[in-house]
C-alpha atoms as a PDB file:
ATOM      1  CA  UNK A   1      92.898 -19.227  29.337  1.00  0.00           C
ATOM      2  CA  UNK A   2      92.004 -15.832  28.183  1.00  0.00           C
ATOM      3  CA  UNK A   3      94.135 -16.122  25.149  1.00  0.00           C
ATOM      4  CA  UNK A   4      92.320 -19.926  24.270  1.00  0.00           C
ATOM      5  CA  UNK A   5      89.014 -17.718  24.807  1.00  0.00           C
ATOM      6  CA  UNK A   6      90.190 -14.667  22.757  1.00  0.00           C
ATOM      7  CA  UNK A   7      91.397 -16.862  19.969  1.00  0.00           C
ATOM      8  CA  UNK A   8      88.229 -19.033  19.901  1.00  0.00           C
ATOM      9  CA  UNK A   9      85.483 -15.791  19.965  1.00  0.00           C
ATOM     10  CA  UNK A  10      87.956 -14.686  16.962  1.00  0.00           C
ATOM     11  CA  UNK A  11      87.672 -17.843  14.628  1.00  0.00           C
ATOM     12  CA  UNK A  12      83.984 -17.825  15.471  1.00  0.00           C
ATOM     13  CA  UNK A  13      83.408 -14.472  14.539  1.00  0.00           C
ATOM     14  CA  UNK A  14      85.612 -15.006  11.140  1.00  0.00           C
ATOM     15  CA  UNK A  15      83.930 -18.188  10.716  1.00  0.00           C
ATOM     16  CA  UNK A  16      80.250 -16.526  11.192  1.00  0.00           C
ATOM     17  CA  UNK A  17      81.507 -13.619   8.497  1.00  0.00           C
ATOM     18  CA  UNK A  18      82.634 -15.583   5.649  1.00  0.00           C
ATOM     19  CA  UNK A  19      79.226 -17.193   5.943  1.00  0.00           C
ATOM     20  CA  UNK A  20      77.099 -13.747   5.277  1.00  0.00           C
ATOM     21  CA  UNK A  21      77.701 -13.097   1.460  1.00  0.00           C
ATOM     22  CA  UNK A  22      75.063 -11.239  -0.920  1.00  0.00           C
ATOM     23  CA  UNK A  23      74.603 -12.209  -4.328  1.00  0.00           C
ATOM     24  CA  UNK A  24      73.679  -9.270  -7.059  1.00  0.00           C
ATOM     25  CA  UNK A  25      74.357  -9.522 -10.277  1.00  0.00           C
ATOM     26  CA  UNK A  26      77.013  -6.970 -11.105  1.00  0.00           C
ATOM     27  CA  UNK A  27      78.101  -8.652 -14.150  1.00  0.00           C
ATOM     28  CA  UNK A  28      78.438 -11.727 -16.007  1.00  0.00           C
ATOM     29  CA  UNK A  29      77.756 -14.483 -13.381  1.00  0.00           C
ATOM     30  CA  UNK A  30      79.114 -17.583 -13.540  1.00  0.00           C
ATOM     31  CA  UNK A  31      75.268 -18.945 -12.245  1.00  0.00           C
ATOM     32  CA  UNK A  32      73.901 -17.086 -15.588  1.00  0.00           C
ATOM     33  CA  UNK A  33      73.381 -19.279 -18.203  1.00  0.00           C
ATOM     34  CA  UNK A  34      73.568 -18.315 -21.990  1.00  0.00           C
ATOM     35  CA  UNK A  35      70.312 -18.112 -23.976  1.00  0.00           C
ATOM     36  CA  UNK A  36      70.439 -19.840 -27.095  1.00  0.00           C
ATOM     37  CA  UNK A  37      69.274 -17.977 -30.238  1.00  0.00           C
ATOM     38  CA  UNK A  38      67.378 -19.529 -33.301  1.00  0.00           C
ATOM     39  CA  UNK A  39      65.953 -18.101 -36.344  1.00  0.00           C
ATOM     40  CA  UNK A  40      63.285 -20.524 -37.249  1.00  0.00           C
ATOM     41  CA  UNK A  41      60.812 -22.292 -34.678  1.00  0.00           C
ATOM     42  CA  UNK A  42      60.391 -25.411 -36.617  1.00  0.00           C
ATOM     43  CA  UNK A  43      64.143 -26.315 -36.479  1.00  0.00           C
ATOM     44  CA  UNK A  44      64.419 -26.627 -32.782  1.00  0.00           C
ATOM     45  CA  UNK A  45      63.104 -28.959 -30.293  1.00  0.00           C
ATOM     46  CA  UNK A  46      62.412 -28.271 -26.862  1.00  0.00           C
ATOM     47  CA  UNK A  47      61.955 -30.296 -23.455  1.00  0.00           C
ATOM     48  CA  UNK A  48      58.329 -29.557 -22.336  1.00  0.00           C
ATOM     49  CA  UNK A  49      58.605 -31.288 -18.934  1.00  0.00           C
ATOM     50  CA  UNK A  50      56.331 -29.234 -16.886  1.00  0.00           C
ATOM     51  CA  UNK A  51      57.350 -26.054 -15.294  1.00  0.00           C
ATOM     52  CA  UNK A  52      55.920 -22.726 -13.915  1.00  0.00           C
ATOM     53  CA  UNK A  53      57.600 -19.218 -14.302  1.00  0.00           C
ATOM     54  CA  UNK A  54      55.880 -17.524 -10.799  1.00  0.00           C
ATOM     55  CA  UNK A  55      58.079 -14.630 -11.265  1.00  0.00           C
ATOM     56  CA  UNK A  56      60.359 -12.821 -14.208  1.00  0.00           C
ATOM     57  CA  UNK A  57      62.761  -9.921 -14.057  1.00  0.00           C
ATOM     58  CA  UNK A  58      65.295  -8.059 -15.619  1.00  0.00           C
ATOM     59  CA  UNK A  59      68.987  -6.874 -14.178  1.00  0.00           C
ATOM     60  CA  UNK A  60      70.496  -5.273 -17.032  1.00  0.00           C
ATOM     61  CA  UNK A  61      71.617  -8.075 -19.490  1.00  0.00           C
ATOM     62  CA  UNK A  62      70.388 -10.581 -16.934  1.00  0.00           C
ATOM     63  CA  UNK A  63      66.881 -11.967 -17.165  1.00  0.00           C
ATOM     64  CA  UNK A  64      65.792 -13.586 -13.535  1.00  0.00           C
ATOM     65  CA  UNK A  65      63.118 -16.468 -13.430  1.00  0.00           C
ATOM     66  CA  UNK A  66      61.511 -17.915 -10.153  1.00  0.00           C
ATOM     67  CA  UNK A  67      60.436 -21.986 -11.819  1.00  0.00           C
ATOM     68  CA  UNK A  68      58.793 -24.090  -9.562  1.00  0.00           C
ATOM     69  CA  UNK A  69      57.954 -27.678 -10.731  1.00  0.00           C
ATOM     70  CA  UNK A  70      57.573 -31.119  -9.699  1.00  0.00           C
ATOM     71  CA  UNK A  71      60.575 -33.677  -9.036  1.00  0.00           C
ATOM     72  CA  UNK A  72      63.451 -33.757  -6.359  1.00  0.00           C
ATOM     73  CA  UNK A  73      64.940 -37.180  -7.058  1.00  0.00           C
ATOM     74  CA  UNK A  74      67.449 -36.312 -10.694  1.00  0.00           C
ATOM     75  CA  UNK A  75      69.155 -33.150 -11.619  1.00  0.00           C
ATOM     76  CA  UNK A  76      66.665 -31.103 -14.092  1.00  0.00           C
ATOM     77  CA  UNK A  77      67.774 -29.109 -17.281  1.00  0.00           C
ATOM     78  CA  UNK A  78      66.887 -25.709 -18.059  1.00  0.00           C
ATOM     79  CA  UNK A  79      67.432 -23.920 -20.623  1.00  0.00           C
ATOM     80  CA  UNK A  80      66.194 -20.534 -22.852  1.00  0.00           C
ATOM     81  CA  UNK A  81      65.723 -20.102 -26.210  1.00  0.00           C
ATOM     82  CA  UNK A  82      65.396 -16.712 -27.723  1.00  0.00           C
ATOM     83  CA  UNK A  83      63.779 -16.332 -31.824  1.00  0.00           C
ATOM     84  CA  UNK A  84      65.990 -13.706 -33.735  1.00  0.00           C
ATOM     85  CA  UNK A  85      63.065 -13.630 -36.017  1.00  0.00           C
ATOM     86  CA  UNK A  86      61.718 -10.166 -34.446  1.00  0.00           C
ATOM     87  CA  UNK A  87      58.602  -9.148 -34.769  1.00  0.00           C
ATOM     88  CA  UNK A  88      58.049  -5.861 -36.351  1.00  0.00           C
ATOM     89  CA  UNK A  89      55.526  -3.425 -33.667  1.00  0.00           C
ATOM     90  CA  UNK A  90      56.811  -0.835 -31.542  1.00  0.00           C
ATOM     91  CA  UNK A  91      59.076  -1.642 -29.552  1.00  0.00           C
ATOM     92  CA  UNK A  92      60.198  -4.744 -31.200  1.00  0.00           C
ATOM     93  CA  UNK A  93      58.496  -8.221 -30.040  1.00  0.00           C
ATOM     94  CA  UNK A  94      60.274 -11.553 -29.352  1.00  0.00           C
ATOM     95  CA  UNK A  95      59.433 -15.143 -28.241  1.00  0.00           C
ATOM     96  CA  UNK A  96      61.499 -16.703 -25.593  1.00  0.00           C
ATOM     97  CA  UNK A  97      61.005 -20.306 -24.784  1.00  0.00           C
ATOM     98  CA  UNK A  98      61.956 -21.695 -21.596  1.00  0.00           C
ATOM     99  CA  UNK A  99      63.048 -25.331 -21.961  1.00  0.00           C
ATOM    100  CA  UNK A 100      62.303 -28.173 -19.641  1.00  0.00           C
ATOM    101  CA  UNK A 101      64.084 -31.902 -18.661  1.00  0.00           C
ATOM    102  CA  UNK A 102      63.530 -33.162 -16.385  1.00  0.00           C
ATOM    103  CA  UNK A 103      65.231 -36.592 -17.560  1.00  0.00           C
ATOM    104  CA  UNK A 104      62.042 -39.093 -15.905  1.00  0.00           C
ATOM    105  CA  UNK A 105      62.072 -37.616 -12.738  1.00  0.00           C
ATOM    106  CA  UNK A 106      59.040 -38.967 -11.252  1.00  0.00           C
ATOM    107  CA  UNK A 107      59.367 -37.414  -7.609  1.00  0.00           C
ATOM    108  CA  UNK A 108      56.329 -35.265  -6.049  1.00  0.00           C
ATOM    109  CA  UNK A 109      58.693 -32.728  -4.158  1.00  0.00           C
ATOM    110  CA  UNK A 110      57.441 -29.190  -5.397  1.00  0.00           C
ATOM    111  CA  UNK A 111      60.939 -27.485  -5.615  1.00  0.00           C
ATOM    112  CA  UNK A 112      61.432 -23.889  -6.519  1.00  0.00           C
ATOM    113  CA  UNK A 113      64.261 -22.368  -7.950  1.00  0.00           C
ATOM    114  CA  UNK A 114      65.591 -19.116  -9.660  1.00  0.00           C
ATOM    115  CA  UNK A 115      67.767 -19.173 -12.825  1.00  0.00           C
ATOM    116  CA  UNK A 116      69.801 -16.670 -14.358  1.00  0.00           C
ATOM    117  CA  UNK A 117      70.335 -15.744 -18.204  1.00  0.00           C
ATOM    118  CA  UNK A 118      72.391 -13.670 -19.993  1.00  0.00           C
ATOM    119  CA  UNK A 119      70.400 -12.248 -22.607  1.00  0.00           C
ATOM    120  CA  UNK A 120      73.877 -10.302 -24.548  1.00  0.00           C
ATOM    121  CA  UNK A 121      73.633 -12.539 -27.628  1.00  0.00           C
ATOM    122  CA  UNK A 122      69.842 -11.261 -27.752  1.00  0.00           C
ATOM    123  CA  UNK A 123      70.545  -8.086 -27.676  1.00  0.00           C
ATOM    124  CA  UNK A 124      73.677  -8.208 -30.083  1.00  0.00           C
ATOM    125  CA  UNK A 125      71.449  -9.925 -32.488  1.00  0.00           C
ATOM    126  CA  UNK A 126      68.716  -7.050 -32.109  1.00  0.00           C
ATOM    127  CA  UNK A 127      71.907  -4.397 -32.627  1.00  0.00           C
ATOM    128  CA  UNK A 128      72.943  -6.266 -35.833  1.00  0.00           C
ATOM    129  CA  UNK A 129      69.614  -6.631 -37.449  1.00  0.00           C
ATOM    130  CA  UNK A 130      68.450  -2.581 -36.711  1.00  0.00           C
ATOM    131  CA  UNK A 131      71.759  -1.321 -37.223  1.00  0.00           C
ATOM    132  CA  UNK A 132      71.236   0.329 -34.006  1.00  0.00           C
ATOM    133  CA  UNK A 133      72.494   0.592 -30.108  1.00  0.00           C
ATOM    134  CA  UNK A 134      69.363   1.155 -28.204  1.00  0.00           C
ATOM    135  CA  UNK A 135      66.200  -0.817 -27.766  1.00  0.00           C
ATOM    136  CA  UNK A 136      63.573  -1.946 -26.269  1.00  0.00           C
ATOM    137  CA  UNK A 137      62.882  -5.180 -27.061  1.00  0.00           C
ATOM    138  CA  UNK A 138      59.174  -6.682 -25.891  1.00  0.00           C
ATOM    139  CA  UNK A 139      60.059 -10.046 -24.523  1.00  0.00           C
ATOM    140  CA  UNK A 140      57.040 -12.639 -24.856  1.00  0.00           C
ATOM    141  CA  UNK A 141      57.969 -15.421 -22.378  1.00  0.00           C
ATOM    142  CA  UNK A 142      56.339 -18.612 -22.710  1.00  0.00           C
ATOM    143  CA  UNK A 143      56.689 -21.297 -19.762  1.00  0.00           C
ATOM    144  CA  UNK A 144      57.547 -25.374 -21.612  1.00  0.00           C
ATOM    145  CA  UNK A 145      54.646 -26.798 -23.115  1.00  0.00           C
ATOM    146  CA  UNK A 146      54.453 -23.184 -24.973  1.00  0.00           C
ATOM    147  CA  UNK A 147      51.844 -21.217 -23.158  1.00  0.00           C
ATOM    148  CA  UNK A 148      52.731 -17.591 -22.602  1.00  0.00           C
ATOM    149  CA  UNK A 149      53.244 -16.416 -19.271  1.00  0.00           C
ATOM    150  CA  UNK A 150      55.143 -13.270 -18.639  1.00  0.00           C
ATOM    151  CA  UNK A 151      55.973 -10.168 -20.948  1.00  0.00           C
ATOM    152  CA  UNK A 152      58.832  -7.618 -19.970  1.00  0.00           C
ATOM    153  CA  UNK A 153      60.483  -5.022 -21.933  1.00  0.00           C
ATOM    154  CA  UNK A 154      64.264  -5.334 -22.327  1.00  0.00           C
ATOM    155  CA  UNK A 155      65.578  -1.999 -22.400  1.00  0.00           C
ATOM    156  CA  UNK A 156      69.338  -1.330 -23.575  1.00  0.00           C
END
Protein backbone atom coordinates (compact mmCIF):
# COMPACT_ATOMS: atom_id res chain seq x y z
CA UNK A 1 0.00 0.00 0.00
CA UNK A 2 2.74 2.37 0.73
CA UNK A 3 4.48 1.60 -2.46
CA UNK A 4 0.79 2.18 -4.59
CA UNK A 5 0.87 5.58 -2.46
CA UNK A 6 4.59 6.40 -3.08
CA UNK A 7 4.26 5.66 -6.74
CA UNK A 8 1.00 7.66 -7.15
CA UNK A 9 2.35 11.11 -5.07
CA UNK A 10 5.39 10.51 -7.66
CA UNK A 11 3.42 10.55 -11.07
CA UNK A 12 1.42 13.40 -9.59
CA UNK A 13 4.20 15.41 -8.75
CA UNK A 14 5.90 14.62 -12.38
CA UNK A 15 2.64 15.13 -13.87
CA UNK A 16 2.11 18.68 -11.96
CA UNK A 17 5.96 19.63 -13.22
CA UNK A 18 5.80 19.07 -16.81
CA UNK A 19 2.77 21.33 -16.61
CA UNK A 20 4.81 24.59 -15.18
CA UNK A 21 6.86 25.75 -18.32
CA UNK A 22 7.91 29.56 -19.00
CA UNK A 23 8.00 30.91 -22.31
CA UNK A 24 10.86 33.76 -23.15
CA UNK A 25 12.01 34.31 -26.19
CA UNK A 26 15.63 33.22 -26.27
CA UNK A 27 15.74 32.87 -29.90
CA UNK A 28 13.98 32.23 -32.98
CA UNK A 29 10.55 30.86 -31.82
CA UNK A 30 8.70 28.69 -33.65
CA UNK A 31 5.35 31.03 -32.38
CA UNK A 32 7.31 34.12 -34.15
CA UNK A 33 6.11 34.80 -37.32
CA UNK A 34 8.21 36.41 -40.20
CA UNK A 35 7.48 40.03 -41.17
CA UNK A 36 7.13 40.51 -44.69
CA UNK A 37 9.13 43.35 -46.33
CA UNK A 38 7.95 45.61 -49.31
CA UNK A 39 9.43 48.48 -51.01
CA UNK A 40 6.48 50.28 -52.37
CA UNK A 41 3.03 50.81 -50.45
CA UNK A 42 0.90 50.84 -53.47
CA UNK A 43 1.88 47.25 -54.52
CA UNK A 44 0.56 45.50 -51.51
CA UNK A 45 -2.78 44.88 -50.16
CA UNK A 46 -3.65 44.41 -46.73
CA UNK A 47 -6.62 42.81 -44.61
CA UNK A 48 -8.09 45.76 -42.58
CA UNK A 49 -10.48 43.63 -40.47
CA UNK A 50 -10.53 45.51 -37.31
CA UNK A 51 -7.96 45.13 -34.68
CA UNK A 52 -6.35 46.98 -31.68
CA UNK A 53 -2.55 46.89 -30.75
CA UNK A 54 -3.11 47.62 -26.59
CA UNK A 55 0.46 46.90 -26.11
CA UNK A 56 3.97 46.69 -28.30
CA UNK A 57 7.43 45.57 -27.32
CA UNK A 58 10.66 44.63 -28.33
CA UNK A 59 12.91 41.32 -27.28
CA UNK A 60 15.86 41.66 -29.33
CA UNK A 61 14.88 40.66 -32.96
CA UNK A 62 11.42 39.88 -31.64
CA UNK A 63 8.70 42.50 -31.77
CA UNK A 64 5.69 41.50 -29.15
CA UNK A 65 2.03 42.77 -29.84
CA UNK A 66 -0.98 42.40 -27.34
CA UNK A 67 -4.29 42.56 -30.43
CA UNK A 68 -7.52 42.39 -29.10
CA UNK A 69 -10.48 42.31 -31.59
CA UNK A 70 -13.81 41.07 -32.19
CA UNK A 71 -14.71 37.36 -33.38
CA UNK A 72 -14.28 33.84 -31.67
CA UNK A 73 -16.16 31.65 -34.14
CA UNK A 74 -13.09 31.18 -37.40
CA UNK A 75 -9.39 31.15 -37.10
CA UNK A 76 -8.09 34.93 -37.81
CA UNK A 77 -4.90 35.88 -39.88
CA UNK A 78 -2.28 38.11 -38.83
CA UNK A 79 0.28 39.23 -40.34
CA UNK A 80 3.19 42.31 -40.48
CA UNK A 81 4.41 44.13 -43.10
CA UNK A 82 7.52 46.16 -42.80
CA UNK A 83 8.40 49.23 -45.85
CA UNK A 84 12.21 48.97 -46.75
CA UNK A 85 11.63 52.37 -48.11
CA UNK A 86 13.33 54.12 -44.90
CA UNK A 87 12.80 57.27 -44.09
CA UNK A 88 15.74 59.48 -43.84
CA UNK A 89 15.68 61.47 -39.90
CA UNK A 90 17.73 60.45 -37.13
CA UNK A 91 17.49 57.47 -36.23
CA UNK A 92 16.01 56.06 -39.30
CA UNK A 93 11.98 55.89 -39.54
CA UNK A 94 9.86 52.95 -40.82
CA UNK A 95 6.16 52.01 -41.33
CA UNK A 96 5.00 48.70 -40.16
CA UNK A 97 1.55 47.57 -41.01
CA UNK A 98 -0.17 45.07 -39.07
CA UNK A 99 -2.52 43.02 -41.27
CA UNK A 100 -5.95 41.80 -40.41
CA UNK A 101 -8.49 38.61 -41.62
CA UNK A 102 -10.52 37.79 -40.11
CA UNK A 103 -12.15 35.59 -43.03
CA UNK A 104 -16.24 36.84 -42.10
CA UNK A 105 -16.04 36.12 -38.69
CA UNK A 106 -19.06 37.69 -37.41
CA UNK A 107 -18.80 36.56 -33.61
CA UNK A 108 -18.98 39.32 -30.67
CA UNK A 109 -16.39 37.44 -28.34
CA UNK A 110 -13.68 40.21 -27.55
CA UNK A 111 -10.56 37.87 -27.66
CA UNK A 112 -7.09 39.03 -26.90
CA UNK A 113 -4.04 37.67 -28.01
CA UNK A 114 -0.20 38.30 -28.28
CA UNK A 115 1.81 37.61 -31.48
CA UNK A 116 5.32 37.31 -32.07
CA UNK A 117 7.57 38.63 -35.09
CA UNK A 118 10.82 38.26 -36.11
CA UNK A 119 11.89 41.45 -37.32
CA UNK A 120 15.76 39.88 -38.81
CA UNK A 121 14.80 40.49 -42.46
CA UNK A 122 14.10 44.23 -41.22
CA UNK A 123 17.01 44.69 -39.85
CA UNK A 124 19.17 42.87 -42.62
CA UNK A 125 17.49 45.11 -45.04
CA UNK A 126 18.43 48.30 -42.85
CA UNK A 127 22.28 46.67 -42.73
CA UNK A 128 22.27 46.36 -46.56
CA UNK A 129 20.92 49.70 -47.47
CA UNK A 130 23.46 51.82 -44.74
CA UNK A 131 26.22 49.60 -45.27
CA UNK A 132 26.29 49.40 -41.63
CA UNK A 133 25.84 46.93 -38.38
CA UNK A 134 24.21 49.09 -35.85
CA UNK A 135 20.95 50.96 -35.73
CA UNK A 136 18.30 52.25 -34.42
CA UNK A 137 15.58 52.04 -36.45
CA UNK A 138 12.22 54.26 -35.38
CA UNK A 139 9.44 51.82 -35.91
CA UNK A 140 5.99 53.64 -36.78
CA UNK A 141 3.35 50.95 -36.08
CA UNK A 142 0.07 51.37 -37.50
CA UNK A 143 -2.92 49.03 -36.24
CA UNK A 144 -5.26 47.59 -39.88
CA UNK A 145 -7.31 50.16 -41.25
CA UNK A 146 -3.84 52.28 -41.17
CA UNK A 147 -4.05 54.51 -38.18
CA UNK A 148 -0.83 54.78 -36.22
CA UNK A 149 -0.70 53.48 -32.90
CA UNK A 150 2.57 52.69 -31.30
CA UNK A 151 6.25 53.93 -32.05
CA UNK A 152 9.38 51.98 -30.61
CA UNK A 153 12.92 52.20 -31.45
CA UNK A 154 14.58 49.00 -32.69
CA UNK A 155 17.96 49.04 -31.50
CA UNK A 156 20.66 46.49 -32.96
Amino acid sequence: MRRLLAYLLVTLLLAVAGCQHSNPVKGPSPAAKEIILFDDHNAITLATDAATIEEASLQRDFLRLQVAYGGGCRKHDFKLYGSTSFMESYPVQTKIYLSHDAHGDRCKALVRDEMIFDLSPLKQAYRYMYRTGMGPIRLRIYEPGLREQHRILYEF
